[in-house]
C-alpha atoms as a PDB file:
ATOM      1  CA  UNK A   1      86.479  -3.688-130.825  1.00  0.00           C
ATOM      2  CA  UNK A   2      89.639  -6.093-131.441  1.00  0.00           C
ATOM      3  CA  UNK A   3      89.069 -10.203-131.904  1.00  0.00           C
ATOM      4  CA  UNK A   4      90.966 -12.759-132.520  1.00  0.00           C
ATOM      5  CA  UNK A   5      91.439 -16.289-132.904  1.00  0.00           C
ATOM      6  CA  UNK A   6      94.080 -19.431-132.697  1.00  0.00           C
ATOM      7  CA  UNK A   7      94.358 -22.883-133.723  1.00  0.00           C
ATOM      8  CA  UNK A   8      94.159 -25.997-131.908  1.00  0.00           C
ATOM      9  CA  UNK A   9      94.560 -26.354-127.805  1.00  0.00           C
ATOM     10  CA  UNK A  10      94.421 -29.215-125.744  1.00  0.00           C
ATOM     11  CA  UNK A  11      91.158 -29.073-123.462  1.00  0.00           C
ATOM     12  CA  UNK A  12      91.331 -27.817-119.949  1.00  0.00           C
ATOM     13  CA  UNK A  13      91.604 -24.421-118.232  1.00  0.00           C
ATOM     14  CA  UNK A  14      92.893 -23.527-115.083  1.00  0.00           C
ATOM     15  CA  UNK A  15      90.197 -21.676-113.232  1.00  0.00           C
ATOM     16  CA  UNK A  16      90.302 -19.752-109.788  1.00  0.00           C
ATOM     17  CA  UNK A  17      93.960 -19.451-109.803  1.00  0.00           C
ATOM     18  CA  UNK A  18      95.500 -17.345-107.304  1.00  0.00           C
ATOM     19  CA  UNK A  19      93.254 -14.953-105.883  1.00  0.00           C
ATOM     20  CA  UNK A  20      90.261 -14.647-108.409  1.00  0.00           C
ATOM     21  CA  UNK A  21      87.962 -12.405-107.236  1.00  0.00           C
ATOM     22  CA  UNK A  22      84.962 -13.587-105.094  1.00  0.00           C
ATOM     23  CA  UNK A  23      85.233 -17.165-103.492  1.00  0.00           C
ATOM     24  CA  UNK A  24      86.999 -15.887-101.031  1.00  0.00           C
ATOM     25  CA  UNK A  25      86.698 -18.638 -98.055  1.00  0.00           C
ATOM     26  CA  UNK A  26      85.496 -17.508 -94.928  1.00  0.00           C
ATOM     27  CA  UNK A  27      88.385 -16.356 -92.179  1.00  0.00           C
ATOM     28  CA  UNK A  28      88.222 -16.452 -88.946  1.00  0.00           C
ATOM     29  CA  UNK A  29      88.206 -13.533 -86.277  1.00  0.00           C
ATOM     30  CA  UNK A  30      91.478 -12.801 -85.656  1.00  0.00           C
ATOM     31  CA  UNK A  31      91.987 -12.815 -89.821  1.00  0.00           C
ATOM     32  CA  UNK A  32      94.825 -15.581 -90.194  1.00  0.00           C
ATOM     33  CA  UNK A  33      94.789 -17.603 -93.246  1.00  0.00           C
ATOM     34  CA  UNK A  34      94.055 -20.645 -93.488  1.00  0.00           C
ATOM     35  CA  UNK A  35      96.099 -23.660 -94.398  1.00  0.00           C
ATOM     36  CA  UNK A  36      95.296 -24.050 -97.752  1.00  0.00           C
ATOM     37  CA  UNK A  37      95.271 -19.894 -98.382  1.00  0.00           C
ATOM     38  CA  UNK A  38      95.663 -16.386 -97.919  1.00  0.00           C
ATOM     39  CA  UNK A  39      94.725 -12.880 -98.489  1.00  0.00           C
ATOM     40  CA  UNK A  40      97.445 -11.219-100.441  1.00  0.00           C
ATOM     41  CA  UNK A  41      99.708  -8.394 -98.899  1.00  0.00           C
ATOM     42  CA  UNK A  42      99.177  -6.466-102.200  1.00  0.00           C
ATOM     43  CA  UNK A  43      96.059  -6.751-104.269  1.00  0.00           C
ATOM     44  CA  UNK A  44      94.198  -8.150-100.668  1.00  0.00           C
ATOM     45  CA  UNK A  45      92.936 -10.774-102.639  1.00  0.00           C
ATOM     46  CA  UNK A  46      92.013 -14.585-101.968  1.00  0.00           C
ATOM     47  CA  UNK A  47      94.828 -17.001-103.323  1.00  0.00           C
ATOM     48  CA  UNK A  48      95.630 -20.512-102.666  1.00  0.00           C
ATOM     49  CA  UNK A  49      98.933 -20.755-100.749  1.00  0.00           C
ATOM     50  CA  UNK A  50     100.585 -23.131-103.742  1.00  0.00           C
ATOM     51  CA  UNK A  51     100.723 -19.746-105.281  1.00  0.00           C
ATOM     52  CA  UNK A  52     102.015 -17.806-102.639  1.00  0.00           C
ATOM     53  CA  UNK A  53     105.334 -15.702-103.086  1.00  0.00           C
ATOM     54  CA  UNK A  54     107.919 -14.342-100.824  1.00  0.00           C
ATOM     55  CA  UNK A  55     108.371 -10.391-101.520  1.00  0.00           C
ATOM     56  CA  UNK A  56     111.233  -8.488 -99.716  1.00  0.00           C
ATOM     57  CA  UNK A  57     110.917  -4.493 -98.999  1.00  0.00           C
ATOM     58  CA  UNK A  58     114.732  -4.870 -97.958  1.00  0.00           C
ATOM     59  CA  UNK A  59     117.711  -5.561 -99.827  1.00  0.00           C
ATOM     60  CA  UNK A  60     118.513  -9.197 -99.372  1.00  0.00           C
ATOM     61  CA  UNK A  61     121.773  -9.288-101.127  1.00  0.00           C
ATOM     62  CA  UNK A  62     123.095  -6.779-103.785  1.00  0.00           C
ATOM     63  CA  UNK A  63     121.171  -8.043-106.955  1.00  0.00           C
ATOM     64  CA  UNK A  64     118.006  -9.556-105.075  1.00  0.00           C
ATOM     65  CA  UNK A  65     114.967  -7.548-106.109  1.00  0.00           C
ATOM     66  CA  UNK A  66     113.699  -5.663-103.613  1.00  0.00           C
ATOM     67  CA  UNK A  67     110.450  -3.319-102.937  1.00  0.00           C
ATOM     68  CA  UNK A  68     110.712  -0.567-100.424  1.00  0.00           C
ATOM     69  CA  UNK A  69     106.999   0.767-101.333  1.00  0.00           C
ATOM     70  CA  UNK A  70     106.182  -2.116 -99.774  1.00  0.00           C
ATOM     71  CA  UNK A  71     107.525  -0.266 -96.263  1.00  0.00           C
ATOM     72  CA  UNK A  72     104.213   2.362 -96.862  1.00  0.00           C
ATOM     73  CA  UNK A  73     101.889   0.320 -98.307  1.00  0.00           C
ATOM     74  CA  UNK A  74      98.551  -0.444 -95.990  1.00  0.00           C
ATOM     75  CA  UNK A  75      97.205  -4.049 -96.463  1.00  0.00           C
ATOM     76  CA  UNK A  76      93.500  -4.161 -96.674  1.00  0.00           C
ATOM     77  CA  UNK A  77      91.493  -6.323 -94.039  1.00  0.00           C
ATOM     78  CA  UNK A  78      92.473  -9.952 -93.634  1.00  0.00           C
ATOM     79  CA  UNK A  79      95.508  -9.468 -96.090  1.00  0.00           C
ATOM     80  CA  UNK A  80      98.941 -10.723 -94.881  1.00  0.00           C
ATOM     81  CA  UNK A  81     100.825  -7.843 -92.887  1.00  0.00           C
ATOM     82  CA  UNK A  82     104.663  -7.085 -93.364  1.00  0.00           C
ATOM     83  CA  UNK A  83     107.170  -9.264 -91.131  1.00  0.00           C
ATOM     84  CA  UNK A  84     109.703  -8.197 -89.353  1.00  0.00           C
ATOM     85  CA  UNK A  85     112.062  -9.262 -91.422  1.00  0.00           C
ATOM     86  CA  UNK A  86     110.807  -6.852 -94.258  1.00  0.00           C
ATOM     87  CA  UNK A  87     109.040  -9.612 -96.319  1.00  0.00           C
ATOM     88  CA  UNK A  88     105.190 -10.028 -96.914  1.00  0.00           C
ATOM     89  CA  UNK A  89     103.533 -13.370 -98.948  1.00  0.00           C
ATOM     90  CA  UNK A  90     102.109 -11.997-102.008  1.00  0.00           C
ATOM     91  CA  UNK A  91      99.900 -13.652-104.744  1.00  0.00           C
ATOM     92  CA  UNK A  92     101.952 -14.970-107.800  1.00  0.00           C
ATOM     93  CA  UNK A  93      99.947 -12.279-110.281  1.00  0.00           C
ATOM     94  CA  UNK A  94     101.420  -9.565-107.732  1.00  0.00           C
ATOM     95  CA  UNK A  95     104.600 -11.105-107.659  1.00  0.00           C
ATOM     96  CA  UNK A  96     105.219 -10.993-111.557  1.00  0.00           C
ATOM     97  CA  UNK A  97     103.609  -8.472-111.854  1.00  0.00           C
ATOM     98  CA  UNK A  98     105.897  -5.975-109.690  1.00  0.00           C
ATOM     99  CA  UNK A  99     109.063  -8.271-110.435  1.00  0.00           C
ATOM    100  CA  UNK A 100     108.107  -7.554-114.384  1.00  0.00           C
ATOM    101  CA  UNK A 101     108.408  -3.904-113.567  1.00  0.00           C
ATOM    102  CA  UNK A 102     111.937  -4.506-111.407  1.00  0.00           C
ATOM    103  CA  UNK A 103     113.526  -5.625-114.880  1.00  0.00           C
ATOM    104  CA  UNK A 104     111.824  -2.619-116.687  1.00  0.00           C
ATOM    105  CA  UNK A 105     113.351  -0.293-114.089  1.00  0.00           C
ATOM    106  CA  UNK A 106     116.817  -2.222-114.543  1.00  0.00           C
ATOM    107  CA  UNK A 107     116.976  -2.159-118.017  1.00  0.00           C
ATOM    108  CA  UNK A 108     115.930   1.412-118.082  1.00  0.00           C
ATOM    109  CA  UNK A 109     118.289   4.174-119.495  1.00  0.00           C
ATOM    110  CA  UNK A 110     119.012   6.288-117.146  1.00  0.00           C
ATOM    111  CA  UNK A 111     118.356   3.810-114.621  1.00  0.00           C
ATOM    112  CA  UNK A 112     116.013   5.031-111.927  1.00  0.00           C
ATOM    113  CA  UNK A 113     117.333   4.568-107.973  1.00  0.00           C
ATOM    114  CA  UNK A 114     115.521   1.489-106.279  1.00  0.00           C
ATOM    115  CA  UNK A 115     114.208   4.354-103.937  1.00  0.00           C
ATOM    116  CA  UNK A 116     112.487   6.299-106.600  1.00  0.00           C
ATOM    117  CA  UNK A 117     110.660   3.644-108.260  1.00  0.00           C
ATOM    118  CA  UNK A 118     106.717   3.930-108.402  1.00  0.00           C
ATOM    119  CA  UNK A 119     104.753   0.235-108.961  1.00  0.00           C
ATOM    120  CA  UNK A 120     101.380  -0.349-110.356  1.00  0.00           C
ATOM    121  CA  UNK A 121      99.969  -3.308-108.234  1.00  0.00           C
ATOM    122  CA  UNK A 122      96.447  -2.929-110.140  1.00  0.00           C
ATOM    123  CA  UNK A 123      96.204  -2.424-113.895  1.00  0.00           C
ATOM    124  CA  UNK A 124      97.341  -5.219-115.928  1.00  0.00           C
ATOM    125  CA  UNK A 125      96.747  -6.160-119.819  1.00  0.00           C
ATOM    126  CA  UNK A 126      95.037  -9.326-121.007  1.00  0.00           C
ATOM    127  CA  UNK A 127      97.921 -11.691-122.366  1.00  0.00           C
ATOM    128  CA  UNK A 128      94.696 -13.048-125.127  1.00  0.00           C
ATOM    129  CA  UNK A 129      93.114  -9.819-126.172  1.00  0.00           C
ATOM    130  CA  UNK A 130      95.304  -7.189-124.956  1.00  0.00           C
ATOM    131  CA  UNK A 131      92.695  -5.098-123.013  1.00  0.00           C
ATOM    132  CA  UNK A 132      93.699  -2.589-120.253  1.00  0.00           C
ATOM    133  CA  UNK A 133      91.986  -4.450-116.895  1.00  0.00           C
ATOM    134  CA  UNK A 134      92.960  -4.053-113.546  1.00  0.00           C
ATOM    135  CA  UNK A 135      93.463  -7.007-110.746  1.00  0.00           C
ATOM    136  CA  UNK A 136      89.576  -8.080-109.717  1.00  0.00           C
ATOM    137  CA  UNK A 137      89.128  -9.162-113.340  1.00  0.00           C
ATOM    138  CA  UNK A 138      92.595 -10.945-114.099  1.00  0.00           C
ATOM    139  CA  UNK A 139      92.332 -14.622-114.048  1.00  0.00           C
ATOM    140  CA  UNK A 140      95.088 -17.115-114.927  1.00  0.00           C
ATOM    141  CA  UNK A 141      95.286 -19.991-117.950  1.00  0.00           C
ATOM    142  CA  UNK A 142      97.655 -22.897-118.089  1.00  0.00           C
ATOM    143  CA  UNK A 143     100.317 -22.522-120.927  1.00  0.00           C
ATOM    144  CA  UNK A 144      99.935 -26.415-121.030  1.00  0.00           C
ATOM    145  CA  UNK A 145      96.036 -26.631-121.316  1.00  0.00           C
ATOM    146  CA  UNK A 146      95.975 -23.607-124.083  1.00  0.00           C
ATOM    147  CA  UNK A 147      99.069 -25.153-126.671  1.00  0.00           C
ATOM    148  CA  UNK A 148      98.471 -21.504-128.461  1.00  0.00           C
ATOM    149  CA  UNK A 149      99.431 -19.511-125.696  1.00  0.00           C
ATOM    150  CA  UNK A 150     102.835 -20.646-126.496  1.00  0.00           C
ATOM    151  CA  UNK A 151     102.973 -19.050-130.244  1.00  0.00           C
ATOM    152  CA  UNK A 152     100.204 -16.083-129.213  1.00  0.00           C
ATOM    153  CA  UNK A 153     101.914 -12.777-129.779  1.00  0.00           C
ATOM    154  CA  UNK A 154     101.184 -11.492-126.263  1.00  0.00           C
ATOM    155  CA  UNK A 155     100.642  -7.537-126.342  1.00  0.00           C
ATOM    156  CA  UNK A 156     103.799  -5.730-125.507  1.00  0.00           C
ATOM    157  CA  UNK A 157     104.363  -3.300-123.137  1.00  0.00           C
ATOM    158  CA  UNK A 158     103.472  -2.573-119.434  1.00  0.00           C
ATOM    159  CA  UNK A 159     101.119  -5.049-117.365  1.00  0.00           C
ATOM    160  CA  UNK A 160     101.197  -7.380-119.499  1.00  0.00           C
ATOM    161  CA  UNK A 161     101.916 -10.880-117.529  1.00  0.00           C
ATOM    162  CA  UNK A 162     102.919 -14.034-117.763  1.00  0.00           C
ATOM    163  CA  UNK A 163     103.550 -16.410-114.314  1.00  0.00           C
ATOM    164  CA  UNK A 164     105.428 -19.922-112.985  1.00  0.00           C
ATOM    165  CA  UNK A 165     108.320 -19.654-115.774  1.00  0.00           C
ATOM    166  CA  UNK A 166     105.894 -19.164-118.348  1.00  0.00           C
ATOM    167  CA  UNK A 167     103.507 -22.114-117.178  1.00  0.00           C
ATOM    168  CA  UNK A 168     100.579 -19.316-117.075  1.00  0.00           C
ATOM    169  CA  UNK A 169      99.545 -16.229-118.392  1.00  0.00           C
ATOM    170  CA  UNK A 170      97.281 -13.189-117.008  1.00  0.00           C
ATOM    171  CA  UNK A 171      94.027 -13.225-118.594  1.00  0.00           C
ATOM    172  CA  UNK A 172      90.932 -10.734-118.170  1.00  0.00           C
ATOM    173  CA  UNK A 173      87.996 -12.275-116.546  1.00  0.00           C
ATOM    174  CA  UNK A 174      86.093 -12.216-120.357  1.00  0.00           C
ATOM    175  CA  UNK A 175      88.637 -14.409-122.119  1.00  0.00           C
ATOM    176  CA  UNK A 176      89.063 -16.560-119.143  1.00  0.00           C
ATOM    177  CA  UNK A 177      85.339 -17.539-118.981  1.00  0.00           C
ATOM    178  CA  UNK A 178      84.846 -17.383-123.044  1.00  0.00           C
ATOM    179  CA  UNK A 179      87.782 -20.011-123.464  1.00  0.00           C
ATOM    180  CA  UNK A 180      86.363 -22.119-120.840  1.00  0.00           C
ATOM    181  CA  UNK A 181      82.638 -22.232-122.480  1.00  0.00           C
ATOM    182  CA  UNK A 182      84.592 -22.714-126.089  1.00  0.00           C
ATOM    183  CA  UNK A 183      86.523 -25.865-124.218  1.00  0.00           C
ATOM    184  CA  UNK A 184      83.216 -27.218-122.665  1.00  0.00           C
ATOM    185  CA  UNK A 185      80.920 -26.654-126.143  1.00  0.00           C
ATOM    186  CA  UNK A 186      83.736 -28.487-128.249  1.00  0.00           C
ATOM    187  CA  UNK A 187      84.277 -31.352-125.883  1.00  0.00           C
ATOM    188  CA  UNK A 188      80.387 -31.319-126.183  1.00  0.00           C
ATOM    189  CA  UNK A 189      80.384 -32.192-130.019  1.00  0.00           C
ATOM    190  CA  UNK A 190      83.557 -34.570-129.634  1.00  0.00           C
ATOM    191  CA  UNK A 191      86.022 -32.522-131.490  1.00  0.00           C
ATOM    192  CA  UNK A 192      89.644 -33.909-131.310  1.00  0.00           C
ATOM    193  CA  UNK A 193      91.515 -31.484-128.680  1.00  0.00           C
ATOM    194  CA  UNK A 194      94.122 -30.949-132.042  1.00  0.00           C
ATOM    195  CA  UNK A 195      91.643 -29.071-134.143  1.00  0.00           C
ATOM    196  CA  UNK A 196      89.939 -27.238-131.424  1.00  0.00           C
ATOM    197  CA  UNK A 197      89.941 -23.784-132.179  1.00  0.00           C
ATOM    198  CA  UNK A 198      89.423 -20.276-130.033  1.00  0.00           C
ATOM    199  CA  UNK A 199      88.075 -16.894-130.442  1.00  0.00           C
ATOM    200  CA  UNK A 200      87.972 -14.027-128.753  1.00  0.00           C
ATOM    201  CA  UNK A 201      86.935 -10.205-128.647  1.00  0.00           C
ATOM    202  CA  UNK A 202      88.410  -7.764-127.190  1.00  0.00           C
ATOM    203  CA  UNK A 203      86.230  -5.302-124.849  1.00  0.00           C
ATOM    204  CA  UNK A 204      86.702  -2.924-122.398  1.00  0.00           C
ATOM    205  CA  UNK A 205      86.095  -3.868-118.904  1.00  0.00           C
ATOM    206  CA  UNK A 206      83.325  -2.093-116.434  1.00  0.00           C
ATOM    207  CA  UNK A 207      84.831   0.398-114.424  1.00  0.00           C
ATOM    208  CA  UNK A 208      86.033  -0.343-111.531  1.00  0.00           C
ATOM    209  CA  UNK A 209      83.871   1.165-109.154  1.00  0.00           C
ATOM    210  CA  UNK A 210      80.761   0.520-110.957  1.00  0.00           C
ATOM    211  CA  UNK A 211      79.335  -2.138-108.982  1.00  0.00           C
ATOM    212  CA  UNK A 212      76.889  -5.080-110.918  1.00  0.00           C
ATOM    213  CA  UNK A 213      75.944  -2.231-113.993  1.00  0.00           C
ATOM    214  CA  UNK A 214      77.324  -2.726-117.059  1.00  0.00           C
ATOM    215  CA  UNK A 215      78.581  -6.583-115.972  1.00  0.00           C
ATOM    216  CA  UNK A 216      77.930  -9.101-118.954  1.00  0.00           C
ATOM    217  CA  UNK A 217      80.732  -8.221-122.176  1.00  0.00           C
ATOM    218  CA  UNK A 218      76.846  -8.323-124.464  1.00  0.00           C
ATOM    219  CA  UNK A 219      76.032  -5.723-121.917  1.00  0.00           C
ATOM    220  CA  UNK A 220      79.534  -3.591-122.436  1.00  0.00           C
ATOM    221  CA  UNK A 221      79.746  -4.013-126.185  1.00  0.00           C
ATOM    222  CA  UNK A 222      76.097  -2.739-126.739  1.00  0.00           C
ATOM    223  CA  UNK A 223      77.354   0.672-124.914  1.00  0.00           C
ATOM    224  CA  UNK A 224      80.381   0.334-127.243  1.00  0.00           C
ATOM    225  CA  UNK A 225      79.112   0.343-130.339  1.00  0.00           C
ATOM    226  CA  UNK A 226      76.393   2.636-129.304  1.00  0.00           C
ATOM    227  CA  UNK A 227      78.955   4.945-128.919  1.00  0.00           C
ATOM    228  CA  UNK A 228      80.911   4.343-131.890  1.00  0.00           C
ATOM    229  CA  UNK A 229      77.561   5.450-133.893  1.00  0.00           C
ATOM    230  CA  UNK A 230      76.925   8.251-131.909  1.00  0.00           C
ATOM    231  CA  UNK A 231      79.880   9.754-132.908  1.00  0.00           C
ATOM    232  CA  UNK A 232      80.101   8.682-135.967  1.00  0.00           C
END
């Protein structure tokens, strides 16, 4: 099990940021959004429409990203639907998160045909801890609240995120709720935002199809290093 820490942030967090899972608001029966959000064409999750994004499964000019998966893709229930002009809103996690893996497929040697390309719209790695996680459990933290994001040494690779020109980065769901107790706890005791300091563990998520077992990270680490002995 990885941790980490970093040195000094400035209080805040940014919490429920485009499409966290659960706190979905109500719809009504004909499933369009309301004014204020929207169910994303990708992921199907909620996300507040300040975060919306514009994808395109059509060439739009000759350099313009486009997605034609997008074409065969089935939204889930309530989720936006494609237009007729080929585009769909998407939430902005899906948006970098597919647009991340444009420039991969562009950069790539021999380049792969727009046609051929295959996107992952679900697994992503936390930008903190660097655990695999997948969309339900990705969260999103203000570069500007969280100073250390700026110097962290995000994981590289695949799925790992970061949103808004760098404003936010993809978190999992432990780091995101761990920073914001460690924010509220030090503001607590009156520590100056300047020498406020944050830790972190890695651990592996719950799978996703397992329901409310194995839900708390005490919960997930116990089976962990259970494990670890066991074999050891």
């Amino acid at each position: 099990v990885n941790s980490g820490t970093s040195g000094g942030g400035e209080g805040g967090l940014q919490g429920g940021v485009a499409g966290t899972a659960g706190g979905a608001s109500s719809s009504s029966a004909n499933h369009k959004p309301s004014t204020s959000s929207f169910y994303c064409f990708l992921c199907g999750l909620h996300s507040e429409l300040s975060f919306a994004r514009n994808l395109y499964s059509v060439a739009q000019g000759k350099k313009a990203p486009y997605f034609p998966f997008m074409k065969d893709h089935v939204p889930k229930p309530r989720a936006e639907t494609l237009r007729e002009d080929g585009s769909a809103l998407v939430c902005t996690f899906c948006y970098h998160s597919v647009m991340a893996q444009w420039n991969r497929f562009a950069d790539s040697r021999p380049p792969v045909l727009v046609k051929d390309r295959k996107y992952n719209i679900n697994d992503y790695t936390c930008y903190v801890c660097g655990v695999k996680t997948y969309r339900k459990r990705i969260r999103a933290l203000r570069v500007m609240d969280f100073p250390f994001l700026r110097t962290h040494r995000g994981p590289k690779g695949s799925g790992c995120v970061t949103m808004e020109n760098g404003e936010m980065a993809a978190v999992c769901l432990d780091c995101f709720q761990s920073l914001k107790s460690q924010f509220s706890e030090a503001a607590k005791y009156g520590i100056p935002v300047e020498k406020r300091q944050y830790n972190w563990m890695q651990i592996p998520p719950p799978p996703e199809d397992s329901g409310a077992t194995l839900v708390t990270p005490k919960e997930r680490l116990d089976k962990l290093t259970a494990a670890a002995v066991a074999s050891s």
